[in-house]
Structures are given as C-alpha cells and as structure tokens.
PDB file of N, CA and C in Angstrom:
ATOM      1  N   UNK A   1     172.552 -39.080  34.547  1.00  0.00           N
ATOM      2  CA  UNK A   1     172.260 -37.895  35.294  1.00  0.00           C
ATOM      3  C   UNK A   1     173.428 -36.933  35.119  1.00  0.00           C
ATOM      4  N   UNK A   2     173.184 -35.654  34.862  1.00  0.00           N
ATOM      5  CA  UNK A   2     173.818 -34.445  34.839  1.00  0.00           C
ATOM      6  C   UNK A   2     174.473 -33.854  35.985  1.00  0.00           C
ATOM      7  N   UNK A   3     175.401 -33.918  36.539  1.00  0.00           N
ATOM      8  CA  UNK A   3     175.595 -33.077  37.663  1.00  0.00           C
ATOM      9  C   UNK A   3     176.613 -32.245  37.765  1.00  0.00           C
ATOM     10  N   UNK A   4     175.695 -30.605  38.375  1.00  0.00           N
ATOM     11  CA  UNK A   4     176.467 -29.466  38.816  1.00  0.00           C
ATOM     12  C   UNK A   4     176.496 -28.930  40.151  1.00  0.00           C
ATOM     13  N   UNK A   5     177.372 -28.667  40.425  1.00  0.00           N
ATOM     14  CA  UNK A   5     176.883 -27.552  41.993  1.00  0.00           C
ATOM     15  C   UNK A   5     177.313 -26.451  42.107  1.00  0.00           C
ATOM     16  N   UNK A   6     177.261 -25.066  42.498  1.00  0.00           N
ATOM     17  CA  UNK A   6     177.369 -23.987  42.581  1.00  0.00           C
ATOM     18  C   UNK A   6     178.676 -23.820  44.024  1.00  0.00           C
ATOM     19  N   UNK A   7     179.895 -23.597  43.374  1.00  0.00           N
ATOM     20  CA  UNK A   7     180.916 -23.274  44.527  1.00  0.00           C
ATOM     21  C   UNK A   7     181.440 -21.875  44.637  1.00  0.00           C
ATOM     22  N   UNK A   8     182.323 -21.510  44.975  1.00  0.00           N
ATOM     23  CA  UNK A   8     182.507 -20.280  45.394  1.00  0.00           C
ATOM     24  C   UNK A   8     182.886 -19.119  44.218  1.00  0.00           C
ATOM     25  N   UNK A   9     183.403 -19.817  43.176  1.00  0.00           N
ATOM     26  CA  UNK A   9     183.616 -19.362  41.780  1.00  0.00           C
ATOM     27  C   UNK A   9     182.669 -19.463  40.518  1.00  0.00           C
ATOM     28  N   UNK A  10     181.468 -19.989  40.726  1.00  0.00           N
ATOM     29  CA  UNK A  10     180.450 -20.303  39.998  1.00  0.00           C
ATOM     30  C   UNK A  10     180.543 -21.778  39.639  1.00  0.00           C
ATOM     31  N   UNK A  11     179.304 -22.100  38.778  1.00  0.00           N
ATOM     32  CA  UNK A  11     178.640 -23.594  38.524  1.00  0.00           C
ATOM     33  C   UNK A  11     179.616 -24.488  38.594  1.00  0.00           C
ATOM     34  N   UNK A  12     180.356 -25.333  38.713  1.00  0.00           N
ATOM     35  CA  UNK A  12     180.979 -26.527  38.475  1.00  0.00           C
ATOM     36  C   UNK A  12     180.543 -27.927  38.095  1.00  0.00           C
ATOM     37  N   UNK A  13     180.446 -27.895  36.538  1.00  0.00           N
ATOM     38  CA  UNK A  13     180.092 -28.723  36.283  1.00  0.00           C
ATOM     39  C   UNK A  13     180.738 -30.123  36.178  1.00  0.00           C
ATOM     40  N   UNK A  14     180.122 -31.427  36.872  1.00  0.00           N
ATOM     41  CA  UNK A  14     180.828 -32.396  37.212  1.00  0.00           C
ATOM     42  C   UNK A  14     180.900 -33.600  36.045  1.00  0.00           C
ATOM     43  N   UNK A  15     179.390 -33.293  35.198  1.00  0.00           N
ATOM     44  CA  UNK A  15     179.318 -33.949  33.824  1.00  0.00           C
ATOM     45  C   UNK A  15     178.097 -35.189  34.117  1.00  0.00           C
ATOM     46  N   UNK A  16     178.380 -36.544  33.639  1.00  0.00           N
ATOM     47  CA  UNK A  16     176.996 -37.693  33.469  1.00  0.00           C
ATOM     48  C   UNK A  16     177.825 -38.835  34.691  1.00  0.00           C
ATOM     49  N   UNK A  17     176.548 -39.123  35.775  1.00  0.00           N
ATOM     50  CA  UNK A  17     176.730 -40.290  35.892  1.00  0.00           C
ATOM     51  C   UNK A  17     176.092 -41.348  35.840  1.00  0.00           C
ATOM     52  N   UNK A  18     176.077 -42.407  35.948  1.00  0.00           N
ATOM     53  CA  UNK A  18     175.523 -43.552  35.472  1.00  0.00           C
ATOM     54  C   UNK A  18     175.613 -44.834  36.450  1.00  0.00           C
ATOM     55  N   UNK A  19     174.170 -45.146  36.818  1.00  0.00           N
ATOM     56  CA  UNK A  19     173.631 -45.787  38.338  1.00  0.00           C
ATOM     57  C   UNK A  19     173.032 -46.852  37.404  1.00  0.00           C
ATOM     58  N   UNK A  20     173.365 -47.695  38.127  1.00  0.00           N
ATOM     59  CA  UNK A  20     171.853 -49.186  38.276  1.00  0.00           C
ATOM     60  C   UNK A  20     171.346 -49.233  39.092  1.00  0.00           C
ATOM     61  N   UNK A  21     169.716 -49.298  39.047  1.00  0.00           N
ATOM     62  CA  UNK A  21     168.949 -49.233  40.250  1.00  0.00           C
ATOM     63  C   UNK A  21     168.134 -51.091  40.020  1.00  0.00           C
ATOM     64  N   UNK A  22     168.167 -51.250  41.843  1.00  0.00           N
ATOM     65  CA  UNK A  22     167.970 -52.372  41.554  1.00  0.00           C
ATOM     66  C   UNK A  22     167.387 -52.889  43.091  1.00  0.00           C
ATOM     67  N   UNK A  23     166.547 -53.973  43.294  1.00  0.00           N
ATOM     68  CA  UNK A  23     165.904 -54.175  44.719  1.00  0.00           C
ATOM     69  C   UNK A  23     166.601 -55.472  44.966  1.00  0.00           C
ATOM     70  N   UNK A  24     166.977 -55.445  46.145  1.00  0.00           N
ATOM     71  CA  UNK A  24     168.203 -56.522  47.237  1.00  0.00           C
ATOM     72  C   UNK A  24     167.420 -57.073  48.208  1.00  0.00           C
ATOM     73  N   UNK A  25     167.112 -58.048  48.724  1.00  0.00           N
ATOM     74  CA  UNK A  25     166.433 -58.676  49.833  1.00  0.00           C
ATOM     75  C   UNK A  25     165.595 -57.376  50.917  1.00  0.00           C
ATOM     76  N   UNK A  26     164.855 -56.652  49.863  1.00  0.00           N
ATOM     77  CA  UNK A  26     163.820 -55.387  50.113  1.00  0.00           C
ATOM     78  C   UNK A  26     163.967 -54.524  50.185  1.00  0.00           C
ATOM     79  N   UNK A  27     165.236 -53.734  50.101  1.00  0.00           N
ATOM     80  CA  UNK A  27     166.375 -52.866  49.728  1.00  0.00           C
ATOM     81  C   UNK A  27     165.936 -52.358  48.418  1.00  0.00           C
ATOM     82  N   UNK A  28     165.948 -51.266  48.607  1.00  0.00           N
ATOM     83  CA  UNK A  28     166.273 -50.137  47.310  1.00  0.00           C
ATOM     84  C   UNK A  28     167.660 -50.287  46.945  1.00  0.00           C
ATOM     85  N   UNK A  29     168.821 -50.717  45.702  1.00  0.00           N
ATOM     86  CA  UNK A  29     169.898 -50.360  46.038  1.00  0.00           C
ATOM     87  C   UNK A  29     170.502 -49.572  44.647  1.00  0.00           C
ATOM     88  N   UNK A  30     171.580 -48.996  44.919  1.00  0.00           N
ATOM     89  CA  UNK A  30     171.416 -47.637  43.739  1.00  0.00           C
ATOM     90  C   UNK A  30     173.121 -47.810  43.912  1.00  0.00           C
ATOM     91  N   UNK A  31     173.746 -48.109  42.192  1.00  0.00           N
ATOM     92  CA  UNK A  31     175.166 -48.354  42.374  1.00  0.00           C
ATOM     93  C   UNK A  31     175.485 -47.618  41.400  1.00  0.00           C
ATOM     94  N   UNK A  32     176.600 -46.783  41.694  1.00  0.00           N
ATOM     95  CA  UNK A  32     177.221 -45.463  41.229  1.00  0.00           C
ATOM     96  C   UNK A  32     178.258 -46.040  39.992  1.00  0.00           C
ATOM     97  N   UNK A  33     178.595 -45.917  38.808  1.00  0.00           N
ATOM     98  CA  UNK A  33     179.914 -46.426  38.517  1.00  0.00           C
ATOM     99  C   UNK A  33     180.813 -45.736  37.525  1.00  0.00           C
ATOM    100  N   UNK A  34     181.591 -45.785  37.666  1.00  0.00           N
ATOM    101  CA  UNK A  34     182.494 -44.869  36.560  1.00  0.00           C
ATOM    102  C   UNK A  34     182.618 -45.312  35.300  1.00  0.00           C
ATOM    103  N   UNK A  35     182.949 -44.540  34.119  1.00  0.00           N
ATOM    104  CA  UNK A  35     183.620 -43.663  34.319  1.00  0.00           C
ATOM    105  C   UNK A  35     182.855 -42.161  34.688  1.00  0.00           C
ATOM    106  N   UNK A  36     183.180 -41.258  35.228  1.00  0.00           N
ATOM    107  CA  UNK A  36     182.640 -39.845  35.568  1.00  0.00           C
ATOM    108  C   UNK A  36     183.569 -38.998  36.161  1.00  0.00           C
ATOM    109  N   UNK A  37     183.564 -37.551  36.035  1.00  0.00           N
ATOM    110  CA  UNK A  37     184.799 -36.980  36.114  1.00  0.00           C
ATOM    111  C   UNK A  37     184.994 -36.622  37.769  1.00  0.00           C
ATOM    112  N   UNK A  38     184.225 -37.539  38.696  1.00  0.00           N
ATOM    113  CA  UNK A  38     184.360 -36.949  40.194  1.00  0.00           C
ATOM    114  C   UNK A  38     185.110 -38.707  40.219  1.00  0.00           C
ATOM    115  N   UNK A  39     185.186 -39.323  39.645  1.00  0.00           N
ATOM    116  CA  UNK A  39     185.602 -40.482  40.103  1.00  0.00           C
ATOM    117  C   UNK A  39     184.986 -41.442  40.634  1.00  0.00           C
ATOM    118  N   UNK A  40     183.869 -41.433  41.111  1.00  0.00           N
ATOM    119  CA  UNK A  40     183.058 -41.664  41.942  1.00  0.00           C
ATOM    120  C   UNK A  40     182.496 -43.490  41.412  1.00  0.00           C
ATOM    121  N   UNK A  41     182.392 -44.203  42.518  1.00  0.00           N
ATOM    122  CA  UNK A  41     182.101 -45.736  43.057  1.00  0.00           C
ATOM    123  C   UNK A  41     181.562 -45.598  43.843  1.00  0.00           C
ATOM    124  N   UNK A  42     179.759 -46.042  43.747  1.00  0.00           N
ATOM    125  CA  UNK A  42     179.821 -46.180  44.939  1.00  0.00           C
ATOM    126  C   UNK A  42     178.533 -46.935  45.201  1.00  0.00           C
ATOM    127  N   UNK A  43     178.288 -47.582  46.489  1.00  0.00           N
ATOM    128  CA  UNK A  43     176.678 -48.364  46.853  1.00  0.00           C
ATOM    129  C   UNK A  43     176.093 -47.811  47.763  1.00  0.00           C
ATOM    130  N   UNK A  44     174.316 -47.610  47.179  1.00  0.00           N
ATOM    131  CA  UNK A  44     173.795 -47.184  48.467  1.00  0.00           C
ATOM    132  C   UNK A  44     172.815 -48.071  48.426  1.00  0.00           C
ATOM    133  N   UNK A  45     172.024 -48.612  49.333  1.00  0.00           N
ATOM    134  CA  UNK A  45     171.296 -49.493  49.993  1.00  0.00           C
ATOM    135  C   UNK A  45     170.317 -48.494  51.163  1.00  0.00           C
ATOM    136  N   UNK A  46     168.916 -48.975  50.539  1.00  0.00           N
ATOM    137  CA  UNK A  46     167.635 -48.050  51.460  1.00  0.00           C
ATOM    138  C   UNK A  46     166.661 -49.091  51.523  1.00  0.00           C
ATOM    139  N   UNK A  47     167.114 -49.359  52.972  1.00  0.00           N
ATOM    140  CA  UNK A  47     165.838 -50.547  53.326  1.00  0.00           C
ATOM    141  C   UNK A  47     164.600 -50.094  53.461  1.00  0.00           C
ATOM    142  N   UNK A  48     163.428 -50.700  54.052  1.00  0.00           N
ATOM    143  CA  UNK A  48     162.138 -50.032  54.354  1.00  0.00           C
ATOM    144  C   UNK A  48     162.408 -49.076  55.707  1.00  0.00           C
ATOM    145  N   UNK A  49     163.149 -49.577  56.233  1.00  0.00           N
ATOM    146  CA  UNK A  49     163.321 -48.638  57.785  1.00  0.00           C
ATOM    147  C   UNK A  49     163.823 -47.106  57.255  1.00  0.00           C
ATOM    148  N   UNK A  50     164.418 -47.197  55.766  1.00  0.00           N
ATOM    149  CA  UNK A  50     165.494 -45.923  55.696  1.00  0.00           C
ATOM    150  C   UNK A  50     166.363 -45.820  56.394  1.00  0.00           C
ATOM    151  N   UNK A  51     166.807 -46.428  57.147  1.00  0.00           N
ATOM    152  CA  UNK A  51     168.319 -46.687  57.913  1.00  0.00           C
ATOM    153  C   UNK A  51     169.143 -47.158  56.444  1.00  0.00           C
ATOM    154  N   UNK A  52     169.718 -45.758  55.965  1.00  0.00           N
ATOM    155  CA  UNK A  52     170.142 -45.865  54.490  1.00  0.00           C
ATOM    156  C   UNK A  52     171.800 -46.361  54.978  1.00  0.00           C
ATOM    157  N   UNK A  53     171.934 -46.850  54.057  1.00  0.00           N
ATOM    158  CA  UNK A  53     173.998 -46.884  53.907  1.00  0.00           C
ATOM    159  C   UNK A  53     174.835 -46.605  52.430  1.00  0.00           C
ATOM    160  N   UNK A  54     175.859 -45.900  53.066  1.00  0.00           N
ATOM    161  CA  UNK A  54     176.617 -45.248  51.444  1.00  0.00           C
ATOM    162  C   UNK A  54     177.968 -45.763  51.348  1.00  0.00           C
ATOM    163  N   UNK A  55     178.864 -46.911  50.982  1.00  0.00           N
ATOM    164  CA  UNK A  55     179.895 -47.003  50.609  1.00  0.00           C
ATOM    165  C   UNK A  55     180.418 -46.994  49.246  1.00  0.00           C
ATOM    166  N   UNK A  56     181.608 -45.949  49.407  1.00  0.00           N
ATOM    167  CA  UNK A  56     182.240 -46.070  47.983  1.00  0.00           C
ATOM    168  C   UNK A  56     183.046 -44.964  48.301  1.00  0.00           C
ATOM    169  N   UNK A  57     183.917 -44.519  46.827  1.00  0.00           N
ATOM    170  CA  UNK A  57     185.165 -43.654  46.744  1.00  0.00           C
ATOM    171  C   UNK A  57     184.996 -42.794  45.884  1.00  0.00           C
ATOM    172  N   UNK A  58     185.836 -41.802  45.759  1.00  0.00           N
ATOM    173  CA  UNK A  58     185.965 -41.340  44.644  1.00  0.00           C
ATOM    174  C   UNK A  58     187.472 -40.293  44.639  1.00  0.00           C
ATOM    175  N   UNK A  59     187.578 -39.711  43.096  1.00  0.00           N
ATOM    176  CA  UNK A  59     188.853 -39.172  42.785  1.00  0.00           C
ATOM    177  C   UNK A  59     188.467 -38.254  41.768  1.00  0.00           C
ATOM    178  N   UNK A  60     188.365 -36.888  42.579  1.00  0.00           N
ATOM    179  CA  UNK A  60     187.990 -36.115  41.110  1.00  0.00           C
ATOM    180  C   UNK A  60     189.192 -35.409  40.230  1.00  0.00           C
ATOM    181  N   UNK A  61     188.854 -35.451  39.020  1.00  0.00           N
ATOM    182  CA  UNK A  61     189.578 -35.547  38.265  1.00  0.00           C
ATOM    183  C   UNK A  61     190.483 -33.918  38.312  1.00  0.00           C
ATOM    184  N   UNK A  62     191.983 -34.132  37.613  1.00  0.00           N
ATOM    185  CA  UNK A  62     192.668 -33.422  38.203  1.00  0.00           C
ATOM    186  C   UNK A  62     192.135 -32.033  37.655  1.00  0.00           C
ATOM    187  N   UNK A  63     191.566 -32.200  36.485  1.00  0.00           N
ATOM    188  CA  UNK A  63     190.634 -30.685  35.696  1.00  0.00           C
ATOM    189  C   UNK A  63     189.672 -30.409  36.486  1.00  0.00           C
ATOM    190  N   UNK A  64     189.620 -30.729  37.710  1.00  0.00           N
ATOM    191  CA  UNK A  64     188.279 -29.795  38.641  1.00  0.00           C
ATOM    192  C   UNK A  64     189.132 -28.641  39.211  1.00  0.00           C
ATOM    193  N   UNK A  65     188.279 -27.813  39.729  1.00  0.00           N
ATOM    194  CA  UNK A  65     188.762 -26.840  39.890  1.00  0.00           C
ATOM    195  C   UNK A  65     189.580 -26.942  41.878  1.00  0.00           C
ATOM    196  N   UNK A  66     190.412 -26.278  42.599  1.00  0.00           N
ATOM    197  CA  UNK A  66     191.093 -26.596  43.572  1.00  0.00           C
ATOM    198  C   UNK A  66     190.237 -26.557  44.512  1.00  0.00           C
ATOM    199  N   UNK A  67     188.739 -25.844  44.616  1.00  0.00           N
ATOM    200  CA  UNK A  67     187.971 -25.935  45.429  1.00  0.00           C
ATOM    201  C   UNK A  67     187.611 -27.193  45.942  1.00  0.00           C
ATOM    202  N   UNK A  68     187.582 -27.944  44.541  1.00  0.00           N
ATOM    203  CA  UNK A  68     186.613 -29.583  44.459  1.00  0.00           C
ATOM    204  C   UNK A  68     187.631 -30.579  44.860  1.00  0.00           C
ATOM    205  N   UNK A  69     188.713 -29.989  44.574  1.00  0.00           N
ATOM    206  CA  UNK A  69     190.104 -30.718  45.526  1.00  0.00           C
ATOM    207  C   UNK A  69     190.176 -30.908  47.127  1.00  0.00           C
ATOM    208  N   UNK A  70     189.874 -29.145  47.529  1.00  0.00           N
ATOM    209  CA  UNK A  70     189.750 -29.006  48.971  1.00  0.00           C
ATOM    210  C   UNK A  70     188.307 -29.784  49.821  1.00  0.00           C
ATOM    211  N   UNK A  71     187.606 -29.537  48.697  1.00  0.00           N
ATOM    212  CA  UNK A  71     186.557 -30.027  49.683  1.00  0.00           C
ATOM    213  C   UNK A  71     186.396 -31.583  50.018  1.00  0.00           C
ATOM    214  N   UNK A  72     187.427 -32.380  49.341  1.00  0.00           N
ATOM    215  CA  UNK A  72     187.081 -33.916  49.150  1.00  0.00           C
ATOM    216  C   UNK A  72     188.259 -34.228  50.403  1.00  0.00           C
ATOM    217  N   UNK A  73     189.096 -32.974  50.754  1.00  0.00           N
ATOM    218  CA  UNK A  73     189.600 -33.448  52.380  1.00  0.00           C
ATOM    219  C   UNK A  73     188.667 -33.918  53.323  1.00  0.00           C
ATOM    220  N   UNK A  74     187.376 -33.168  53.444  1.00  0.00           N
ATOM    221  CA  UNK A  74     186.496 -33.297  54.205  1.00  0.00           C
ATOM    222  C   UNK A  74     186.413 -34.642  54.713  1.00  0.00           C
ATOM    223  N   UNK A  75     186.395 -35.691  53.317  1.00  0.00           N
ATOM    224  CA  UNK A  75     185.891 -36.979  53.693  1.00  0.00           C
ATOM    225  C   UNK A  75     187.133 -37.824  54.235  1.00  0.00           C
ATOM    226  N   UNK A  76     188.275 -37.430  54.489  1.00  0.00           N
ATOM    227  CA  UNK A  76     189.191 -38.305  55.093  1.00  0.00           C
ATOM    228  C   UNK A  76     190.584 -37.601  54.220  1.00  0.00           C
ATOM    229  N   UNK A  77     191.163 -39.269  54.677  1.00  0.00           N
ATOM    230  CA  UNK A  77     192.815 -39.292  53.691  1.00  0.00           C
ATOM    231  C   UNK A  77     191.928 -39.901  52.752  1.00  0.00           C
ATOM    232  N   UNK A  78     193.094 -39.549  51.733  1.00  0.00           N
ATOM    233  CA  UNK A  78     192.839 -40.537  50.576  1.00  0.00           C
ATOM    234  C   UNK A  78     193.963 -41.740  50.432  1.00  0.00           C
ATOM    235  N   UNK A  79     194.114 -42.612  49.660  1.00  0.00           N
ATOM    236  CA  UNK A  79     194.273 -43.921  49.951  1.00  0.00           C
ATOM    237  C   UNK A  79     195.570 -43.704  49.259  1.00  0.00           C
ATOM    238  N   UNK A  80     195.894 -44.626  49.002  1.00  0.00           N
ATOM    239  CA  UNK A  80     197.744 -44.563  48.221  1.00  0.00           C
ATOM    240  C   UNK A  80     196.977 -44.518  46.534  1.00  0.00           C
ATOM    241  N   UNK A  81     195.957 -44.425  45.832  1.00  0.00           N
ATOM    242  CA  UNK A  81     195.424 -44.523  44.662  1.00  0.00           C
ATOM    243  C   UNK A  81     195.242 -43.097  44.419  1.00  0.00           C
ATOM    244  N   UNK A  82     194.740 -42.841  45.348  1.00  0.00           N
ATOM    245  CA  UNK A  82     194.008 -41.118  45.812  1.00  0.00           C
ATOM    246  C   UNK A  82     192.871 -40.740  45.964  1.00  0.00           C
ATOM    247  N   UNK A  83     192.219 -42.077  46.039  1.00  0.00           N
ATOM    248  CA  UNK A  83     190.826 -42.269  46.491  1.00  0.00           C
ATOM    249  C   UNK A  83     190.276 -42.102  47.552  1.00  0.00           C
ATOM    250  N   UNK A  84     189.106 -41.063  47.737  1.00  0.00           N
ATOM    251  CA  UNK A  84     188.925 -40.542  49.093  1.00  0.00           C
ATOM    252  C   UNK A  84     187.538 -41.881  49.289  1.00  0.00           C
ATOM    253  N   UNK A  85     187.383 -41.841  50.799  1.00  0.00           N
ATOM    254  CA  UNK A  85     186.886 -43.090  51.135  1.00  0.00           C
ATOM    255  C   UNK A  85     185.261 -42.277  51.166  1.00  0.00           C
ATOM    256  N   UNK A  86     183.769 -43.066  51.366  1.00  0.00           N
ATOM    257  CA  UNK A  86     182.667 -42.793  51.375  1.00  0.00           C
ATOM    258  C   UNK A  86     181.668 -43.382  52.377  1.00  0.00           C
ATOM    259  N   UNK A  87     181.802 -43.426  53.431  1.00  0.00           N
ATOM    260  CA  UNK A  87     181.173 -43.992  54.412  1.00  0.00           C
ATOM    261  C   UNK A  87     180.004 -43.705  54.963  1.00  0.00           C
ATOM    262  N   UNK A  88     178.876 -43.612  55.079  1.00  0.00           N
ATOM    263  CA  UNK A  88     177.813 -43.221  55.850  1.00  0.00           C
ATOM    264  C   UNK A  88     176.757 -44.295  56.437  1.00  0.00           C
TER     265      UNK A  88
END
C-alpha cells in the first residue's frame, strides 16, 4: 500500500507499506511491518464485536518533513530508540 496525506505544505508522501492479513481465534488481525519510511510496527486485531485494538510504534524517518515530526508528539514521548508508542 501507497501512502500519502495532505499537510500544511502539500502531499507528503510516506511511500509502501507492507501488512499480513490474517484470522486469530475470530479476529481479523492486520500486522504492519517495516521497513517503511514512517517507521511504523504495528498489530491490529478486529474481533466480531469491533471492539478493535492497535499496538505498535513508529519513527519517521529523519527526511520527513518537521510537520510529520511535530505531529508524532501527539502520540506521547518517544522511547530512548525514538519510538513513539501506538496504543488504542
């Protein structure tokens, strides 16, 4: 998958990432893995209820632009690696 998003300076393109999709004791589960230039690890798990869950990290790479820097405060500190945490 291709991914861009539109920030305050135009498109930012983030580049390919690359998921295994796969069913878990009735679970949808969809695992994120690097390499990709947001850094990004991560598991999500969608039972039948949709009471979804998202863990994982990521570190975008230092060629993003400072916006994509600022906005990954949002999700916390980042770790002594510089990995911001992914919780939902």
């Amino acid at each position: 998958m291709n991914a861009n998003f539109t920030g305050v300076t135009g498109v930012i393109e983030l580049g390919d990432f690359t998921a295994d999709l796969s069913c878990q004791d009735g679970s949808v589960v969809l695992h994120v893995k690097q390499p990709n230039r947001f850094g990004l690890t991560a598991k999500a798990t969608i039972p039948a209820n949709m009471q979804f869950k998202i863990e994982g990290r990521f570190k975008p790479e230092v060629s993003l632009p400072k916006e994509v820097h600022q906005a990954a405060q949002f999700f916390g500190q980042a770790d002594a690696d510089g990995y911001f945490p992914i919780k939902f």
